[in-house]
N, C-alpha and C. Protein backbone atom coordinates (compact mmCIF):
# COMPACT_ATOMS: atom_id res chain seq x y z
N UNK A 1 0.83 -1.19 0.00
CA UNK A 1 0.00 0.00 0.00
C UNK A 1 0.88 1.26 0.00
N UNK A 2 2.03 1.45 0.92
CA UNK A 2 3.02 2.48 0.97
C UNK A 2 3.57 2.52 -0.36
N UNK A 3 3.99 1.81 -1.07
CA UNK A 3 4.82 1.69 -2.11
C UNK A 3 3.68 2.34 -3.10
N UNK A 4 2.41 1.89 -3.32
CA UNK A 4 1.55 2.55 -4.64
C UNK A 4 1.30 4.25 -4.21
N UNK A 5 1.47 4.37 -3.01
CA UNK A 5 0.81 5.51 -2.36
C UNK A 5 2.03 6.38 -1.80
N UNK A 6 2.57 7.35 -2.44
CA UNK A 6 4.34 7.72 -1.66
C UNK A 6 3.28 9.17 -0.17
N UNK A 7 2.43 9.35 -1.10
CA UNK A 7 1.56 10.33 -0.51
C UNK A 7 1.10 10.08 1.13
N UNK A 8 0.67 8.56 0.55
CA UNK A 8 0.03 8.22 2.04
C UNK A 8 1.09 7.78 3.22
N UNK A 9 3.02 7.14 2.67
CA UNK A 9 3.41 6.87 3.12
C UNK A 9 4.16 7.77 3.89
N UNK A 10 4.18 9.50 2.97
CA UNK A 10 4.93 10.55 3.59
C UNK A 10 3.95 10.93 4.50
N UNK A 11 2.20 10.64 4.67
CA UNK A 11 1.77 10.92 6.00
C UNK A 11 1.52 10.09 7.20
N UNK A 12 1.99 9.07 6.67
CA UNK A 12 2.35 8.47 8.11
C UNK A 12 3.71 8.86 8.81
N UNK A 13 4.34 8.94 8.30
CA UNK A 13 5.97 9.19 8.40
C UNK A 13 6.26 10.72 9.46
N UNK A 14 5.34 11.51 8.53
CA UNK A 14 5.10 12.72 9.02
C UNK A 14 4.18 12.43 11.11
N UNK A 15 3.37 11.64 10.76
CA UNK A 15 2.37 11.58 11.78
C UNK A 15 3.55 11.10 12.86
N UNK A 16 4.35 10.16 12.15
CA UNK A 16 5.26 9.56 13.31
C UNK A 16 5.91 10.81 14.24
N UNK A 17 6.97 11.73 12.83
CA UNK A 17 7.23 12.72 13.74
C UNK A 17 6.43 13.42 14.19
N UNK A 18 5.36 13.70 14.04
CA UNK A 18 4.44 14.98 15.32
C UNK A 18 4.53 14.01 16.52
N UNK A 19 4.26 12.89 16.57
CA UNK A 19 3.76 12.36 18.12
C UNK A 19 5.00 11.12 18.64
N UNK A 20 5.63 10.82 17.97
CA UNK A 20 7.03 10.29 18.35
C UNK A 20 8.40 10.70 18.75
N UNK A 21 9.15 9.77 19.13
CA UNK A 21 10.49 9.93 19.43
C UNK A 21 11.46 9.40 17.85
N UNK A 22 12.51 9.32 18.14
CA UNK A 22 13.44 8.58 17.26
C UNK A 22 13.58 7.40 17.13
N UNK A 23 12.94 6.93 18.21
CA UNK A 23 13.29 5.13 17.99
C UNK A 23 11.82 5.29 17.25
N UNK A 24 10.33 5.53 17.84
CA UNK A 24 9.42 5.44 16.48
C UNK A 24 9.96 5.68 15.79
N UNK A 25 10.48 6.51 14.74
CA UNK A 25 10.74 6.54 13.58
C UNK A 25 11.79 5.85 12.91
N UNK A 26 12.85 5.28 13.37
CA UNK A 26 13.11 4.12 13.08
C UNK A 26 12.48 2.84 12.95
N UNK A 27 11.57 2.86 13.90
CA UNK A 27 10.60 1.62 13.66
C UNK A 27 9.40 2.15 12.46
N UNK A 28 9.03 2.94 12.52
CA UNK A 28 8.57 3.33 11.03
C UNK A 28 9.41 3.08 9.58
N UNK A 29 10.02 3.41 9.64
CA UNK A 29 11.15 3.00 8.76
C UNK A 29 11.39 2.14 8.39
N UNK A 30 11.73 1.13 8.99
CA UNK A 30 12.35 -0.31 9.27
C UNK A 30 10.52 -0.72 8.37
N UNK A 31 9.32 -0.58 9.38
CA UNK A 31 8.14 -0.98 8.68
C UNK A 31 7.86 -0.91 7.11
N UNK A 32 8.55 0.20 6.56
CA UNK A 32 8.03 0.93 5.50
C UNK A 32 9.22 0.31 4.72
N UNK A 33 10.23 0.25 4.95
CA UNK A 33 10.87 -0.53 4.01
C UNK A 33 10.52 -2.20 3.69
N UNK A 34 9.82 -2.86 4.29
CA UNK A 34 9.06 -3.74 3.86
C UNK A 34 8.44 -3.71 2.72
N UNK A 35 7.43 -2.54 2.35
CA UNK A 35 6.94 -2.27 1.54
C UNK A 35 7.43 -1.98 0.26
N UNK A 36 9.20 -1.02 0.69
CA UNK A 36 9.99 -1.29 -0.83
C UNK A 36 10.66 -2.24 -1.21
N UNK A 37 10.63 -3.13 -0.95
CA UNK A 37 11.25 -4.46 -1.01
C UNK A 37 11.91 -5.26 -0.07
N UNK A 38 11.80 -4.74 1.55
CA UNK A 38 12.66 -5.36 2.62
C UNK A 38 14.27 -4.44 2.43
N UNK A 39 14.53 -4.64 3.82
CA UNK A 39 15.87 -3.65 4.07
C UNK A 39 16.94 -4.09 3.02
N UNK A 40 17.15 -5.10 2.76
CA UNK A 40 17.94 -5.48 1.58
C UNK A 40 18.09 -4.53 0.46
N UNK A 41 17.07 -4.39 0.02
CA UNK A 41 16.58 -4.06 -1.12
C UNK A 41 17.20 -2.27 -1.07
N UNK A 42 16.06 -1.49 0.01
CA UNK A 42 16.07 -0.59 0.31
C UNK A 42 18.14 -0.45 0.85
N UNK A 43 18.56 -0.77 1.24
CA UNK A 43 19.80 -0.85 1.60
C UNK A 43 20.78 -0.45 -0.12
N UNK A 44 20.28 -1.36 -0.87
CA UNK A 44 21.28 -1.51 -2.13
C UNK A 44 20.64 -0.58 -3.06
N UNK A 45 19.58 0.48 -2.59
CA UNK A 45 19.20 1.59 -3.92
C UNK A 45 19.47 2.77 -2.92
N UNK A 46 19.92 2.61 -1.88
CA UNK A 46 20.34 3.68 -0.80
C UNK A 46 22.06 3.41 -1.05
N UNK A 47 22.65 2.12 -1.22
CA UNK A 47 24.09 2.77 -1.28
C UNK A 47 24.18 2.14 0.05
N UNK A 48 23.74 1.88 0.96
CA UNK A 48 24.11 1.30 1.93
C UNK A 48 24.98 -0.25 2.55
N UNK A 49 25.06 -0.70 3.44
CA UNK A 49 25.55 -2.21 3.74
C UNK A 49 23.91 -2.22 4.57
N UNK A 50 23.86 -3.42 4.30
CA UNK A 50 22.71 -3.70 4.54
C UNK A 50 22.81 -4.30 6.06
N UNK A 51 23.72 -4.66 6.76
CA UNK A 51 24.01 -5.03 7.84
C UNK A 51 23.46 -3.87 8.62
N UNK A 52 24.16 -2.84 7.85
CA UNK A 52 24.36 -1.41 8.64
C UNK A 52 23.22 -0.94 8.45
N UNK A 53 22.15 -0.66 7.95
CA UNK A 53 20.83 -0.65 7.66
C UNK A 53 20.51 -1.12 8.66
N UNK A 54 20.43 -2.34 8.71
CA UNK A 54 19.11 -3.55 10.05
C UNK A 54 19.63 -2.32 11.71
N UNK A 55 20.93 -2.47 11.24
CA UNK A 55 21.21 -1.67 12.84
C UNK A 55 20.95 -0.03 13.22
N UNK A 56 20.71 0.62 11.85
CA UNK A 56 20.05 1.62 11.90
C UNK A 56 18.91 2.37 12.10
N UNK A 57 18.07 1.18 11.47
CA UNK A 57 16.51 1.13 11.68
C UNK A 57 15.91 0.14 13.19
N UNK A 58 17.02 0.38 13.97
CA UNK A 58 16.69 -0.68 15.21
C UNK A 58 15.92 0.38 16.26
N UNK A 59 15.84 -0.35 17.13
CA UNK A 59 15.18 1.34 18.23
C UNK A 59 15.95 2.14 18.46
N UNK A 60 17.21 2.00 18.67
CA UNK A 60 18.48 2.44 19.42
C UNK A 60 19.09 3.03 17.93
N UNK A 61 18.66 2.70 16.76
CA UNK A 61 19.35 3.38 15.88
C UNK A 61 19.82 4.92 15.20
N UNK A 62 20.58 5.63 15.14
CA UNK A 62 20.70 6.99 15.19
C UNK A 62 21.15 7.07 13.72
N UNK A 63 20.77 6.99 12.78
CA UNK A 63 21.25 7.86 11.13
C UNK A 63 22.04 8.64 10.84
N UNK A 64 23.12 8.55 10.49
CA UNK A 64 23.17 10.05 10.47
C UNK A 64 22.09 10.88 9.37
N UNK A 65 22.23 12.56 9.17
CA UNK A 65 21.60 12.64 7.99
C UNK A 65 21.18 12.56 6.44
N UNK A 66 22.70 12.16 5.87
CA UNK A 66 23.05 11.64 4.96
C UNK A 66 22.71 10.04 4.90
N UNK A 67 22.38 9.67 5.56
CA UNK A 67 22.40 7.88 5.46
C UNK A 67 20.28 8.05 5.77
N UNK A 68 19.79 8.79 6.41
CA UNK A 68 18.13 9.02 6.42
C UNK A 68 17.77 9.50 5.37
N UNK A 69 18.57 10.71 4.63
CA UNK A 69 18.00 11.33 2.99
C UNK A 69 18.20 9.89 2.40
N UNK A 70 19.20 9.03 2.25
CA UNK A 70 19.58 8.25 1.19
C UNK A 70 18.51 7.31 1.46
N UNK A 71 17.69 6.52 2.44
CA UNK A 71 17.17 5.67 3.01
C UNK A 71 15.65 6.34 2.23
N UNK A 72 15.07 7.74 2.51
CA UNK A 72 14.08 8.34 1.89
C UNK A 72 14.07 8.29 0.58
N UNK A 73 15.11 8.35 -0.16
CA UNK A 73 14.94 8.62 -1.57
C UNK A 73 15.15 7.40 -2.49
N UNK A 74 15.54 6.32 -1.21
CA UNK A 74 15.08 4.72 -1.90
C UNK A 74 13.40 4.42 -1.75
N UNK A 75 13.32 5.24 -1.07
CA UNK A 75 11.57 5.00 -1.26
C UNK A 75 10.58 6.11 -1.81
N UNK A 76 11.20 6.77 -2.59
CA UNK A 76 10.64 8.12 -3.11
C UNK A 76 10.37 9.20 -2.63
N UNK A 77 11.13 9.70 -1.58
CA UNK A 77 10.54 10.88 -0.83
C UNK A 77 12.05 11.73 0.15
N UNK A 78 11.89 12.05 0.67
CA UNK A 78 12.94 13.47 1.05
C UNK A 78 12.67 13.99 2.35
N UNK A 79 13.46 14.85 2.63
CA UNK A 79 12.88 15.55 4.10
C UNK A 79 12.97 16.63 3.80
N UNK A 80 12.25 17.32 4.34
CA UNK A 80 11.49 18.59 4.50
C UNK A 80 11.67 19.20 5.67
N UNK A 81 11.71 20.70 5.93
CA UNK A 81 11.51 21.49 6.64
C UNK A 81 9.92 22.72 6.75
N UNK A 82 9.69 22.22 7.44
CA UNK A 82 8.11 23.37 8.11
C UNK A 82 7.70 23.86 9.42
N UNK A 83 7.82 25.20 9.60
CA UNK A 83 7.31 25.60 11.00
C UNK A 83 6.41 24.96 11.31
N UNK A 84 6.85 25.17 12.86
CA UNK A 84 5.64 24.59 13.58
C UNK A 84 4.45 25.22 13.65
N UNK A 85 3.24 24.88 14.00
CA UNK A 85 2.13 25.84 13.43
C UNK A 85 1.83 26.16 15.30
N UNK A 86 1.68 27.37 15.46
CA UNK A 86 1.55 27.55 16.70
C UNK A 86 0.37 27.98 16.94
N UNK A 87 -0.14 28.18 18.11
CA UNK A 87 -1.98 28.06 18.52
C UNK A 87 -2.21 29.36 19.47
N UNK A 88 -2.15 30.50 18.99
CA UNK A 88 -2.43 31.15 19.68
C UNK A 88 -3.84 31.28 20.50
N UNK A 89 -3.52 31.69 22.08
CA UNK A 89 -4.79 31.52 23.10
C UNK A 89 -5.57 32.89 23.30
């Protein structure tokens, strides 16, 4: 479903970061690369070792940012920057 849908997969992704930490989103990740073919896969159109992948996308895993763009753009998508939307009372 993520894979036909990059739309629906950048709003989950997104949803992760509003209400998560970093290990969610590694575990998002790790999930969603299932969908592009398993970390393998996603590993070898990222340029990665795929070893180094499994241990990246673990809870405890930290990316750097160059190795998270490359990981995004094996699955069609990028990171972005947007203020936060603030609520005035």
């Amino acid at each position: 479903m993520f894979r036909q849908d990059p739309e629906h997969a950048a709003e989950y992704l997104n949803s992760v970061l509003m209400d998560g930490d970093e290990a969610d989103l590694m575990i998002a990740l790790r999930s969603l690369s299932k969908a592009f073919g398993g970390v393998a896969e996603v590993a070898r159109q990222a340029d990665v070792n795929a070893h180094t992948l499994y241990r990246t996308l673990s809870e405890k895993g930290n990316p750097e940012l160059k190795t998270l763009s490359a990981i995004l753009r094996a699955m069609g998508m990028r990171l972005a920057i947007q203020p936060i939307e603030h609520t005035h009372a």
